[in-house]
C-alpha atoms as a PDB file:
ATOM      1  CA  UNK A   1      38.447 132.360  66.404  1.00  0.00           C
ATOM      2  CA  UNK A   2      40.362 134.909  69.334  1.00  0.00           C
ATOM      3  CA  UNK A   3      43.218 132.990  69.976  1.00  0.00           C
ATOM      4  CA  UNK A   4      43.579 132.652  73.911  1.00  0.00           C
ATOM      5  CA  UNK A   5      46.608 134.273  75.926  1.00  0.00           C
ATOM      6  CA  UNK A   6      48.858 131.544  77.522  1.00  0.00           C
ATOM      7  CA  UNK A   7      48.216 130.228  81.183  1.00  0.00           C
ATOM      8  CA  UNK A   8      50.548 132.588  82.411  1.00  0.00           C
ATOM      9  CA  UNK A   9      49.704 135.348  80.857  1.00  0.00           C
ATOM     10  CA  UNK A  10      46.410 135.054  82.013  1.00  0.00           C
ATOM     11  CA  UNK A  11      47.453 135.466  86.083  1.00  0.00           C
ATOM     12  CA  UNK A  12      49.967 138.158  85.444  1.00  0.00           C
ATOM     13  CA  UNK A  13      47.351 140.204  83.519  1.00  0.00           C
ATOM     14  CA  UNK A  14      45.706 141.665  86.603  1.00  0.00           C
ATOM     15  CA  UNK A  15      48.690 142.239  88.488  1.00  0.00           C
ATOM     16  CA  UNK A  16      49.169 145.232  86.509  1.00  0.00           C
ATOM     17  CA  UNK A  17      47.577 145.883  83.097  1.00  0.00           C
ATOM     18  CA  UNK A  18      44.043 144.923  84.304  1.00  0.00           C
ATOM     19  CA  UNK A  19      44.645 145.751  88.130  1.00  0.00           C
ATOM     20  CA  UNK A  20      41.285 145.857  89.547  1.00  0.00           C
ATOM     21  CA  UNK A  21      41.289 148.842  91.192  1.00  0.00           C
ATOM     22  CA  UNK A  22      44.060 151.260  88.796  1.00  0.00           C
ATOM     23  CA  UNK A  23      42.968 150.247  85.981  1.00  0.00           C
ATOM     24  CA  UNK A  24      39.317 148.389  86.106  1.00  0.00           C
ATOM     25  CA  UNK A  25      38.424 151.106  89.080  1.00  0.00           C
ATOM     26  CA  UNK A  26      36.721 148.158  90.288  1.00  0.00           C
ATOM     27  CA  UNK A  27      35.899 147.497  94.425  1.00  0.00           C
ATOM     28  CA  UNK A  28      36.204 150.708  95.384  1.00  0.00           C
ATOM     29  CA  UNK A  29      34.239 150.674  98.331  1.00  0.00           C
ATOM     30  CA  UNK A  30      36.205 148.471 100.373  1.00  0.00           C
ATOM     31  CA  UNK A  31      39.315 149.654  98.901  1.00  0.00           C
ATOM     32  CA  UNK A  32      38.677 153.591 100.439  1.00  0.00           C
ATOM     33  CA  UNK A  33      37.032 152.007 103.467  1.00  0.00           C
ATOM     34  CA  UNK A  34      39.135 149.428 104.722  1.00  0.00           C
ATOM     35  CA  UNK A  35      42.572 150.933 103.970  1.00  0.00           C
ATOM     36  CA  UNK A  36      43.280 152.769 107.152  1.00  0.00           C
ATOM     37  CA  UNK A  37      45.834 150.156 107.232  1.00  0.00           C
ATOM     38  CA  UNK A  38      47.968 148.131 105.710  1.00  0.00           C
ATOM     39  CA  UNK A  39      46.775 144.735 107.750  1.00  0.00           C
ATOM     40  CA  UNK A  40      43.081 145.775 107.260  1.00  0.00           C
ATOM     41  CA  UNK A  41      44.140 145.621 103.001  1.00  0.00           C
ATOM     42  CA  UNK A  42      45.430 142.371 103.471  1.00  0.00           C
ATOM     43  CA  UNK A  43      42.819 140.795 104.976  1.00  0.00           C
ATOM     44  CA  UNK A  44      40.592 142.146 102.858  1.00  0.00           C
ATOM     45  CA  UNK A  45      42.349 141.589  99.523  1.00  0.00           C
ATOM     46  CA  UNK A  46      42.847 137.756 100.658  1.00  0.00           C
ATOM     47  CA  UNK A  47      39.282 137.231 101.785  1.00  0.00           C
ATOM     48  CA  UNK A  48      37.982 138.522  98.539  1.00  0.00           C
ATOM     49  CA  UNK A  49      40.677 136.175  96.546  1.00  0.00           C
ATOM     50  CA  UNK A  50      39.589 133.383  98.473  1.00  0.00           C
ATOM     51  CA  UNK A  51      35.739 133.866  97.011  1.00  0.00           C
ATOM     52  CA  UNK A  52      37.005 135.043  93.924  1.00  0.00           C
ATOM     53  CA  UNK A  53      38.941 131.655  93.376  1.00  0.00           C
ATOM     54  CA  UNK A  54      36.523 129.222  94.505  1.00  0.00           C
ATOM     55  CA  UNK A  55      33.604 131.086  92.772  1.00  0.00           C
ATOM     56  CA  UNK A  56      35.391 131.586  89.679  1.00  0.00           C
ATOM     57  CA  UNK A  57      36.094 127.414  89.908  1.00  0.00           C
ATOM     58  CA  UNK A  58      32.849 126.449  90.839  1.00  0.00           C
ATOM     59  CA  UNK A  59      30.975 128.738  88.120  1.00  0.00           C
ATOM     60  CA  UNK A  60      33.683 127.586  85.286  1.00  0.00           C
ATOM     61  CA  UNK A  61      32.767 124.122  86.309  1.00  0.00           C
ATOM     62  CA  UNK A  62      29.008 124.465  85.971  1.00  0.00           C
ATOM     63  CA  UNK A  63      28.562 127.215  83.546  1.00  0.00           C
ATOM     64  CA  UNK A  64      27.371 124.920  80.650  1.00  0.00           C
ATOM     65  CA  UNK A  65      24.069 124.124  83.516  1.00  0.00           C
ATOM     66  CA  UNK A  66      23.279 127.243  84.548  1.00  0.00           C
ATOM     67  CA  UNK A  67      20.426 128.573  82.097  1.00  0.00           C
ATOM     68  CA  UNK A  68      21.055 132.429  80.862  1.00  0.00           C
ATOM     69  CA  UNK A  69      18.076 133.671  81.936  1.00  0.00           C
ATOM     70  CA  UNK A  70      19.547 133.034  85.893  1.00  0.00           C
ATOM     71  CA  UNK A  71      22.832 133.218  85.224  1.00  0.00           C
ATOM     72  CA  UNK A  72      23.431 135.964  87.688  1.00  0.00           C
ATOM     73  CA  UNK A  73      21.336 135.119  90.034  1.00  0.00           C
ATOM     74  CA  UNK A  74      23.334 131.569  90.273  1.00  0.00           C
ATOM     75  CA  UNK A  75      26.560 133.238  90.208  1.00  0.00           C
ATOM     76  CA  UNK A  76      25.146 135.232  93.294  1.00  0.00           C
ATOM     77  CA  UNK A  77      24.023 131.957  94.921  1.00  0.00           C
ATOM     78  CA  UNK A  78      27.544 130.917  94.590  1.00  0.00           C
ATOM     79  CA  UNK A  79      29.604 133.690  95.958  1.00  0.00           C
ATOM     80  CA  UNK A  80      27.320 134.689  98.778  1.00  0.00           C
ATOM     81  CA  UNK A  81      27.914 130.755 100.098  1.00  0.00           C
ATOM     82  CA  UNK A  82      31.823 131.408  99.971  1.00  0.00           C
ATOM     83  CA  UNK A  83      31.343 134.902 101.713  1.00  0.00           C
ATOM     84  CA  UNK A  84      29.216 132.506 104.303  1.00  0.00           C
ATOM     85  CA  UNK A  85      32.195 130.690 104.704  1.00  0.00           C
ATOM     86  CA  UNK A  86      34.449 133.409 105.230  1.00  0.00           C
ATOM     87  CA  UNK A  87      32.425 135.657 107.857  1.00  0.00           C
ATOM     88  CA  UNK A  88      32.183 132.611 109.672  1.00  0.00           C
ATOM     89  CA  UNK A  89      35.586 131.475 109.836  1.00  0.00           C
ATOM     90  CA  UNK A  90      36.792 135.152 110.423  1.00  0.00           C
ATOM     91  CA  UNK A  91      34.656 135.586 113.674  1.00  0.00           C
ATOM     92  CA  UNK A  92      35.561 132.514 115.142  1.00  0.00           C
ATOM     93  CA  UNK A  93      39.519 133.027 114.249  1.00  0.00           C
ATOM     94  CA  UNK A  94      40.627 136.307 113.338  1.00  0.00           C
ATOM     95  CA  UNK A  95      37.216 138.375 115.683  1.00  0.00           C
ATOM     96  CA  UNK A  96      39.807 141.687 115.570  1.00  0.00           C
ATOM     97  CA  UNK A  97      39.805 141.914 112.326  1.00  0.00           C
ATOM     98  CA  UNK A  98      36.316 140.810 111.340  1.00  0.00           C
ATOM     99  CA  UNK A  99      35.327 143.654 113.870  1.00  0.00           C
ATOM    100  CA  UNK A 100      37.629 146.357 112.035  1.00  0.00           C
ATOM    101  CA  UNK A 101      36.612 145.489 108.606  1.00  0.00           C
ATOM    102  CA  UNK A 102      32.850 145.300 109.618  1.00  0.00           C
ATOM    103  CA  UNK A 103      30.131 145.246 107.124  1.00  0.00           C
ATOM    104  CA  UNK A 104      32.450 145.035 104.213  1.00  0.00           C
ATOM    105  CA  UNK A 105      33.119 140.937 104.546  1.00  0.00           C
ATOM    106  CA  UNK A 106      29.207 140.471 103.935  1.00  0.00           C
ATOM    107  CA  UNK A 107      29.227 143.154 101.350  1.00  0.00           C
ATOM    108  CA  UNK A 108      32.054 140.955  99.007  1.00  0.00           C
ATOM    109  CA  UNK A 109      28.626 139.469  97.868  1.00  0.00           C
ATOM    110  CA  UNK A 110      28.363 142.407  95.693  1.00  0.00           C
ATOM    111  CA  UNK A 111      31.722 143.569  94.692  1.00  0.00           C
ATOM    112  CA  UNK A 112      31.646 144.077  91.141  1.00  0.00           C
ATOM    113  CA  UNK A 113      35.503 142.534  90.853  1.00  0.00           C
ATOM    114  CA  UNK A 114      33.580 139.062  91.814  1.00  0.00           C
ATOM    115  CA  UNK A 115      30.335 139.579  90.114  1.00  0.00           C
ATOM    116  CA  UNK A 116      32.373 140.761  86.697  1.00  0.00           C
ATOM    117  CA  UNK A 117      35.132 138.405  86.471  1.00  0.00           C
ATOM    118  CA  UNK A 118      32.230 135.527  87.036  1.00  0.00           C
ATOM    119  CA  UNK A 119      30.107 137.297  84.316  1.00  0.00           C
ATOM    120  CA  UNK A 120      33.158 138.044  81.737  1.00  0.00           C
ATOM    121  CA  UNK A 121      35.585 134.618  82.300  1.00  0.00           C
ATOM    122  CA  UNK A 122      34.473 132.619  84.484  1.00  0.00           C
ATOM    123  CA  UNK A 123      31.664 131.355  82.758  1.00  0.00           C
ATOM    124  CA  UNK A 124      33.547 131.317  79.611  1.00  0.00           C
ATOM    125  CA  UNK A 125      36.449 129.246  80.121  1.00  0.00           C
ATOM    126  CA  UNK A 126      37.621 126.401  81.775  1.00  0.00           C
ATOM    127  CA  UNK A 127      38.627 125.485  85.671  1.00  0.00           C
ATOM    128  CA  UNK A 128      42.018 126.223  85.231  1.00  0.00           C
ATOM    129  CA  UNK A 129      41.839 129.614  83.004  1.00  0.00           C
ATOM    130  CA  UNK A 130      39.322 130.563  85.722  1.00  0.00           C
ATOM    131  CA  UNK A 131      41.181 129.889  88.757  1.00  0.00           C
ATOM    132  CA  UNK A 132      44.657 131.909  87.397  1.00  0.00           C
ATOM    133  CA  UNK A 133      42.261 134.740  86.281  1.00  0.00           C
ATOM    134  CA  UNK A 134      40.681 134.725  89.737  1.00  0.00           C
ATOM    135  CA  UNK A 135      44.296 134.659  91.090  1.00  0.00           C
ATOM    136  CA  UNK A 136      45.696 137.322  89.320  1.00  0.00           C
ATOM    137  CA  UNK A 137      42.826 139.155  90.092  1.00  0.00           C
ATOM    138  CA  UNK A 138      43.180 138.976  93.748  1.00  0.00           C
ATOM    139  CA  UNK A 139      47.064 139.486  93.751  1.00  0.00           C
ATOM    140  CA  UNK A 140      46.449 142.919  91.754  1.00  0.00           C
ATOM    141  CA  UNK A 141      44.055 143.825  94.065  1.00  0.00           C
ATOM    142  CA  UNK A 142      45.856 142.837  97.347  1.00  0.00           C
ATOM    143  CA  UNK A 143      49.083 144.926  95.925  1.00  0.00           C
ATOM    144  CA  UNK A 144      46.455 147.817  95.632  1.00  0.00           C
ATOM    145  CA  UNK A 145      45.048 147.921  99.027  1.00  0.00           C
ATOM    146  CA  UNK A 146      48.219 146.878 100.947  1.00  0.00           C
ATOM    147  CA  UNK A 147      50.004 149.728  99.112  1.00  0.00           C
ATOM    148  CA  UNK A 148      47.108 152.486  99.790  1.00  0.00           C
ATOM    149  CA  UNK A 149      46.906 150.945 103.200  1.00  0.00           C
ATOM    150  CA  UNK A 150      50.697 150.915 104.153  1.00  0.00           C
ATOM    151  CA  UNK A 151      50.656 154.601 102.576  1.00  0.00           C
ATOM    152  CA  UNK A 152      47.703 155.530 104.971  1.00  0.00           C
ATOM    153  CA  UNK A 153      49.300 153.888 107.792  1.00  0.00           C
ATOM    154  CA  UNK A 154      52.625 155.366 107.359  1.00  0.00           C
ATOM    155  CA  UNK A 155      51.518 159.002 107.016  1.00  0.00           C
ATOM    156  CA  UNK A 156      48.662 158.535 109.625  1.00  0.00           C
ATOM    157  CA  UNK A 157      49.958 156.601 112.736  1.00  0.00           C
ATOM    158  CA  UNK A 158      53.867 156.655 112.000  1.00  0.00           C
ATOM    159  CA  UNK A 159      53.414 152.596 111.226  1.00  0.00           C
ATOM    160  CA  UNK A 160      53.224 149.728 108.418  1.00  0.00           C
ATOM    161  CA  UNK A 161      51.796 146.606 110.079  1.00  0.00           C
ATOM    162  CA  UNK A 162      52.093 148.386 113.570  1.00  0.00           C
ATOM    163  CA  UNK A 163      55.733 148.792 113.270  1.00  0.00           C
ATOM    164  CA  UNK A 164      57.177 151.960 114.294  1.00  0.00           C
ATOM    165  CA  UNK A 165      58.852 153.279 110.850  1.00  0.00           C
ATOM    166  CA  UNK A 166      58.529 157.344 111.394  1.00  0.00           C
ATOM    167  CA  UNK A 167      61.049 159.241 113.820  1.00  0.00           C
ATOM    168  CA  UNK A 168      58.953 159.914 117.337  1.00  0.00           C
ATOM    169  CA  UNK A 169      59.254 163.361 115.970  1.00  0.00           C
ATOM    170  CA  UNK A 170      57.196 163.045 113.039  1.00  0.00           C
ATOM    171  CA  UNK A 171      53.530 164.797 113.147  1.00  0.00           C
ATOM    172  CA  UNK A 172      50.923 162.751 112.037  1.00  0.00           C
ATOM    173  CA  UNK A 173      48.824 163.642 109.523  1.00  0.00           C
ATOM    174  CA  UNK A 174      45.384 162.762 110.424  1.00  0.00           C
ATOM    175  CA  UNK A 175      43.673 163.348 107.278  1.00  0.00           C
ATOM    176  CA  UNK A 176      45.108 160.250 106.132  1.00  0.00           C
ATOM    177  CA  UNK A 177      43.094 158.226 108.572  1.00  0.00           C
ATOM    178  CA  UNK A 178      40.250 159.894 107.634  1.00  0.00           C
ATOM    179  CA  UNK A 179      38.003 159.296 103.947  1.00  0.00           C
ATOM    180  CA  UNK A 180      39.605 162.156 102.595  1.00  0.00           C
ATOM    181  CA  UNK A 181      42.963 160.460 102.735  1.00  0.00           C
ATOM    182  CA  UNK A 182      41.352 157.463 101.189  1.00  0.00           C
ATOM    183  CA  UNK A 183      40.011 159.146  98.061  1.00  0.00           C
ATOM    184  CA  UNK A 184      43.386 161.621  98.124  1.00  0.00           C
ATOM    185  CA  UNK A 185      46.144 158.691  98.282  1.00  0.00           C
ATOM    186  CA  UNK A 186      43.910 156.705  95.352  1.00  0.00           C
ATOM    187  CA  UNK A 187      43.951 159.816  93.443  1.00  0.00           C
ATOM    188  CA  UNK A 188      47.520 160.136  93.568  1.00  0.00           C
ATOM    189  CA  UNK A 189      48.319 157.107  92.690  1.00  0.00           C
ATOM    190  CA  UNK A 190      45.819 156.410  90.092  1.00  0.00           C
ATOM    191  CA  UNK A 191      47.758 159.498  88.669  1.00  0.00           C
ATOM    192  CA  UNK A 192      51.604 158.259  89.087  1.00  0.00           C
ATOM    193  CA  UNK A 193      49.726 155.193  87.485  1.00  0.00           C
ATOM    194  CA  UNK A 194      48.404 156.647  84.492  1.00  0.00           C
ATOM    195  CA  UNK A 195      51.364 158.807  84.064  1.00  0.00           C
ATOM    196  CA  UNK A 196      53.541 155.544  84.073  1.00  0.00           C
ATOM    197  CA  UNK A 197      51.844 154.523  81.478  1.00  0.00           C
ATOM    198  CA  UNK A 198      52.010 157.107  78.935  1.00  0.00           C
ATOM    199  CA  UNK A 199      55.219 157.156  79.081  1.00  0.00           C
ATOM    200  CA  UNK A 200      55.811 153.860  79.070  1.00  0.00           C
ATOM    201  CA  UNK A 201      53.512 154.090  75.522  1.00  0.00           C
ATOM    202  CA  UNK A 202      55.528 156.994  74.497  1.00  0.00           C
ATOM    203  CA  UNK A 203      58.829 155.536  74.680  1.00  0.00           C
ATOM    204  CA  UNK A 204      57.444 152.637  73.199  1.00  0.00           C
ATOM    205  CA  UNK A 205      55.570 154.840  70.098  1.00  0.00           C
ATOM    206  CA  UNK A 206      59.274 156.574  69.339  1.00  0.00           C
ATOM    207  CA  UNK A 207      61.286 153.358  69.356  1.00  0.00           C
ATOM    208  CA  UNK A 208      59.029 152.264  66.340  1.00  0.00           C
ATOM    209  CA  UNK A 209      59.441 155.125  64.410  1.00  0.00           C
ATOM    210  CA  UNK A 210      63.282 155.234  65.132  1.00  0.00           C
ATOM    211  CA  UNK A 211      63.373 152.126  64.098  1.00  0.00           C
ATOM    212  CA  UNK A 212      61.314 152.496  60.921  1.00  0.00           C
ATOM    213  CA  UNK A 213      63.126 155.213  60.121  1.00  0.00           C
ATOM    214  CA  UNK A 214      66.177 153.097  60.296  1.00  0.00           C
ATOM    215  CA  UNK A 215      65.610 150.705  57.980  1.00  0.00           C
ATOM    216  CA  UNK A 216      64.935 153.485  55.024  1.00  0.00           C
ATOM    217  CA  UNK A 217      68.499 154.063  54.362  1.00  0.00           C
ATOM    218  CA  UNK A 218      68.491 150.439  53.923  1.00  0.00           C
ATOM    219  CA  UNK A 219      65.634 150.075  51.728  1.00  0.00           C
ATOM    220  CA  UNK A 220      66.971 152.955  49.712  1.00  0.00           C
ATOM    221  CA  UNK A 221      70.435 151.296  49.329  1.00  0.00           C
ATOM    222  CA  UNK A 222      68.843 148.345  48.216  1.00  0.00           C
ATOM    223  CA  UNK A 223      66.732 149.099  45.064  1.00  0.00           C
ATOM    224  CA  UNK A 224      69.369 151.489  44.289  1.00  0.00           C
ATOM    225  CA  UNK A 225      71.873 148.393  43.893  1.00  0.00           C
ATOM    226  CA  UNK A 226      68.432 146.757  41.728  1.00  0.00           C
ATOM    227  CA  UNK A 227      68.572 149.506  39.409  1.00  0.00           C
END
């Protein structure tokens, strides 16, 4: 039987080693479309949490009812009536935002970072499992987009959150409001990402070795003093 990770493992998990979008390349749609700035990431990331969360709840809460052969239609069901809820509440509270993100609030329906994690957790574990999956989850993928958006932002309009940051003599760069700044500043950092990593495994790979080799003068010494 796979023995599970504990509760807290299982939030900080898509901060970083399953991140949604550096690692799962999950979302990407809204995360090249909506990240001409940083605000427009954050509202994003959190109204995609908030479905992730209560979907992920409501699916690990039912899963045992749902028959397979439906299954994702159900899940489907599920999420589009959070995404209802969201639209809604966005247009009547926040309309500035639900103008600048657009279609892409409806479109959560079929974000494959919902849709998967409902698929591949949620209807395998319990409530609480679910909900700190669907957490961590979100939080990995609202670092993502308000990173990629704040870089955007910065580099495009001189601003992070509409605060001046850049020097009034700083030139723009307008390719960084445009798609191709989207798909550049993901590939970029996508790359410092993987990069990271490598070395991060690299430094790890020689420390065991070091240490292996280590312990042979000891081993030696030992069935030397046998003998």
């Amino acid at each position: 039987m796979k023995k599970k990770v504990s509760l807290s493992k299982e939030y900080i998990k898509g901060l970083w080693e399953n991140n949604p979008v550096f690692k799962q390349v999950l979302g990407m749609c809204p995360t090249l479309a909506v990240t001409v700035s940083a605000i427009n990431g954050i509202a994003m990331a959190l109204a995609t949490t908030f479905v992730l969360v209560f979907s992920s709840f409501i699916i690990s809460i039912i899963r045992k009812l749902i028959p397979t052969q439906v299954r994702i239609a159900s899940y489907i069901v599920v999420i589009a009536t959070f995404v209802t809820i969201v639209d809604l509440v966005m247009k009547a509270q926040f309309w500035e935002l639900s103008k600048a993100l657009g279609p892409y609030i409806p479109l959560i329906v079929v974000n494959c970072i919902i849709l998967g994690r409902q698929e591949a957790f949620a209807s395998k574990n319990g409530p609480l499992r679910s909900v700190l999956d669907a957490l961590g989850m979100g939080t990995g993928f609202l670092l993502a987009l308000f990173v990629l958006g704040s870089i955007r932002e910065l580099l495009g309009n001189g601003t992070i959150l509409g605060i001046q940051i850049m020097p009034d003599f700083f030139e723009t760069w307008l390719v960084m409001i445009l798609p191709a700044g989207a798909f550049l500043t993901l590939g970029l950092l996508m790359g410092f990402s993987n990069a990271f990593m490598d070395k991060r495994k690299r430094n790890e790979q020689q420390a065991i070795i070091r240490k292996h080799l280590s312990a042979k003068p000891t081993l030696a010494t030992n069935e030397a003093e046998v003998n």
